[in-house]
C-alpha atoms as a PDB file:
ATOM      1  CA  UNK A   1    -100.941  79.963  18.207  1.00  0.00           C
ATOM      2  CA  UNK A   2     -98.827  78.079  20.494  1.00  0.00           C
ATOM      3  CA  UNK A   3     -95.614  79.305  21.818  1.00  0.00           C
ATOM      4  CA  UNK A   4     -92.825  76.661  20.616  1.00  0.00           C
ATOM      5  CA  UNK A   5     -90.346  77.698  23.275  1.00  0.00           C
ATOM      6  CA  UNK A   6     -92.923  76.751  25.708  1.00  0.00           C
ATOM      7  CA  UNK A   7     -93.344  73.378  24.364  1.00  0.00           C
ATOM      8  CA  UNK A   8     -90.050  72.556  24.619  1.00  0.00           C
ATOM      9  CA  UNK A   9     -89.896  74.273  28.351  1.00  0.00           C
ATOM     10  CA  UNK A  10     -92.658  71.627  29.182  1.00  0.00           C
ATOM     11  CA  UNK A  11     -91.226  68.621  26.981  1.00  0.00           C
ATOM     12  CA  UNK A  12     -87.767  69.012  29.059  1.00  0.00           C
ATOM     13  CA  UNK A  13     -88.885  70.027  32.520  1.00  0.00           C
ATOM     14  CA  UNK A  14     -90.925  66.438  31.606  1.00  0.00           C
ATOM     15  CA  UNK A  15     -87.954  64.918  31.572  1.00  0.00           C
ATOM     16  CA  UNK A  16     -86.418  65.845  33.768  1.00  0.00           C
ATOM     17  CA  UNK A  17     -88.866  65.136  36.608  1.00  0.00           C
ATOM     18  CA  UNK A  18     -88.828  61.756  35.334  1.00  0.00           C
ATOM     19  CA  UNK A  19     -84.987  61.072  35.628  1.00  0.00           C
ATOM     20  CA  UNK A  20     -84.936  62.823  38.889  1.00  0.00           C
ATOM     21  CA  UNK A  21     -87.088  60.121  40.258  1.00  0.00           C
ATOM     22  CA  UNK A  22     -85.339  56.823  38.694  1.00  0.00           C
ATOM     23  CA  UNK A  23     -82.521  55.045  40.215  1.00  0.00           C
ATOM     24  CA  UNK A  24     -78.997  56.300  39.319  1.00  0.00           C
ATOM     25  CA  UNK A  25     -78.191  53.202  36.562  1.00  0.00           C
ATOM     26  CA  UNK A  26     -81.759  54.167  34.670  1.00  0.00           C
ATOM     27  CA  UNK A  27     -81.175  57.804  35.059  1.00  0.00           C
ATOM     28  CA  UNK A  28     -77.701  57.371  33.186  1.00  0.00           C
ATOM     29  CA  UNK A  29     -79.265  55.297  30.406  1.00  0.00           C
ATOM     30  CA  UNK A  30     -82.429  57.657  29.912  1.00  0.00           C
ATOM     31  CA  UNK A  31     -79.585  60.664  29.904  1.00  0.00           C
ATOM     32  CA  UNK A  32     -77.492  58.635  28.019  1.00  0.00           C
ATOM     33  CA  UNK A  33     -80.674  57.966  25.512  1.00  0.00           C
ATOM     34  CA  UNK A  34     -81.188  61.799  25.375  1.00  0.00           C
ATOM     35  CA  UNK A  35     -77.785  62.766  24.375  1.00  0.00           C
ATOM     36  CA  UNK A  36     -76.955  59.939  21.346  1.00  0.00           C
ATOM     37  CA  UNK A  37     -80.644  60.775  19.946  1.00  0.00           C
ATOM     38  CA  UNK A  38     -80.075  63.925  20.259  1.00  0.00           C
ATOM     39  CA  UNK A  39     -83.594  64.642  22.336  1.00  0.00           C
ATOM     40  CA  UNK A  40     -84.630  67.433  24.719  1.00  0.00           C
ATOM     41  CA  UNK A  41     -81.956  69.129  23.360  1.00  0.00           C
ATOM     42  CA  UNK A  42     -79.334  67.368  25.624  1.00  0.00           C
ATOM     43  CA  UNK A  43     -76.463  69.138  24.211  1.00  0.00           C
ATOM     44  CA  UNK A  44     -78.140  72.787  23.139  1.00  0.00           C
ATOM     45  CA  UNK A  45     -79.122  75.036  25.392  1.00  0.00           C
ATOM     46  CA  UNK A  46     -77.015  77.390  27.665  1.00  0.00           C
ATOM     47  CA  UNK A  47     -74.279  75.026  29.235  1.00  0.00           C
ATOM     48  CA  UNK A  48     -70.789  76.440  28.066  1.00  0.00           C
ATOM     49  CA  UNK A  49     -68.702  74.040  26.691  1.00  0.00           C
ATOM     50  CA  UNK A  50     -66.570  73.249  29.278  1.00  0.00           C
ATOM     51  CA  UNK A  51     -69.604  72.544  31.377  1.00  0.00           C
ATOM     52  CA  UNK A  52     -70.387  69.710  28.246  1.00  0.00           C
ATOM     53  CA  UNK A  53     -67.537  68.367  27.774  1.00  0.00           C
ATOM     54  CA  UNK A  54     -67.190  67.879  31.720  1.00  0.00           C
ATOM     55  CA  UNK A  55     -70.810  66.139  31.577  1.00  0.00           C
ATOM     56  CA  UNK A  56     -69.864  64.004  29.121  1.00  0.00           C
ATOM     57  CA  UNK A  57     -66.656  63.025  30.752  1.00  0.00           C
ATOM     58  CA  UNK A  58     -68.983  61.954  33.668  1.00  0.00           C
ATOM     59  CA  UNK A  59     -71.261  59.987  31.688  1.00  0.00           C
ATOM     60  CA  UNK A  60     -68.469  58.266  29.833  1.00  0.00           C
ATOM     61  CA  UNK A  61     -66.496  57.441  33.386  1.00  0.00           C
ATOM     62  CA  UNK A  62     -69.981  55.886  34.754  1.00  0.00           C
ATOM     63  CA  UNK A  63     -70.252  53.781  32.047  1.00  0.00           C
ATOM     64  CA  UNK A  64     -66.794  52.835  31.163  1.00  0.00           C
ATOM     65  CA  UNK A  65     -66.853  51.435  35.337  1.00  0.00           C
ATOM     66  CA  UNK A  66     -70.089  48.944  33.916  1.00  0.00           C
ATOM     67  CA  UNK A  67     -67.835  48.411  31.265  1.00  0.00           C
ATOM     68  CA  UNK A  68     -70.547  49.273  28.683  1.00  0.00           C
ATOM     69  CA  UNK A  69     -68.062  50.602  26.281  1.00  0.00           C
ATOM     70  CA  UNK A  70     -70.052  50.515  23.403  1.00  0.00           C
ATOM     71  CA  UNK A  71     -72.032  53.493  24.861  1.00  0.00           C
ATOM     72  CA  UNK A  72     -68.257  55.269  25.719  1.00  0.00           C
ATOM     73  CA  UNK A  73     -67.610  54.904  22.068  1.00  0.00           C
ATOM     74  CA  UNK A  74     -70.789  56.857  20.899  1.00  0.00           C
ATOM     75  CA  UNK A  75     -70.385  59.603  24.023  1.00  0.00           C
ATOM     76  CA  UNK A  76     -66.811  59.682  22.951  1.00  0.00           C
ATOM     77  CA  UNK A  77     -67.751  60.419  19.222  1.00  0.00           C
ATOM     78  CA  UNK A  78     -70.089  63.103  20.541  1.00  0.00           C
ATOM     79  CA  UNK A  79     -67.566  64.666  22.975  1.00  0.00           C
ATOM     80  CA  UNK A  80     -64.991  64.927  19.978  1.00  0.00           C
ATOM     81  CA  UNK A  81     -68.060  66.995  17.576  1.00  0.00           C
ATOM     82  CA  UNK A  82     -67.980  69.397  20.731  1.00  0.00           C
ATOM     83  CA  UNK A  83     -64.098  69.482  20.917  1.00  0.00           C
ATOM     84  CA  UNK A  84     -63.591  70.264  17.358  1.00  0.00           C
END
């Protein structure tokens, strides 16, 4: 039987190769990707909340300076489930 928690080990050290080898625009979108869909577990895992909400402060600052603020508003939405 496969171990699950090893699957996901692989699936996000997977990704995470991946994004540290893109430019810094494409890494934001793919992390930006992971976090709204809810994949690799962007948001789970062993982070404390502070650390999450300061993440997604980041991610929200990068993207409000390309002035892609439809993305802010779904981060934002996000960042106020973790707040609550």
């Amino acid at each position: 039987m496969e171990n699950h928690n090893q699957e996901i080990d692989d699936d996000a050290l997977n990704f995470f190769n991946a994004v540290h080898n893109l430019p810094k625009d494409k890494m934001m979108d793919l992390v930006y990707h992971a976090i709204v869909n809810k994949k690799q577990g962007a948001l789970k895992g062993n982070s404390t909340r502070e650390e999450k909400i300061e993440a997604l402060n980041f991610i929200i600052s990068w993207f409000e300076s390309l002035e892609e603020y439809e993305k802010c508003v779904e981060l934002k939405k996000i960042l106020q489930e973790i707040c609550s």
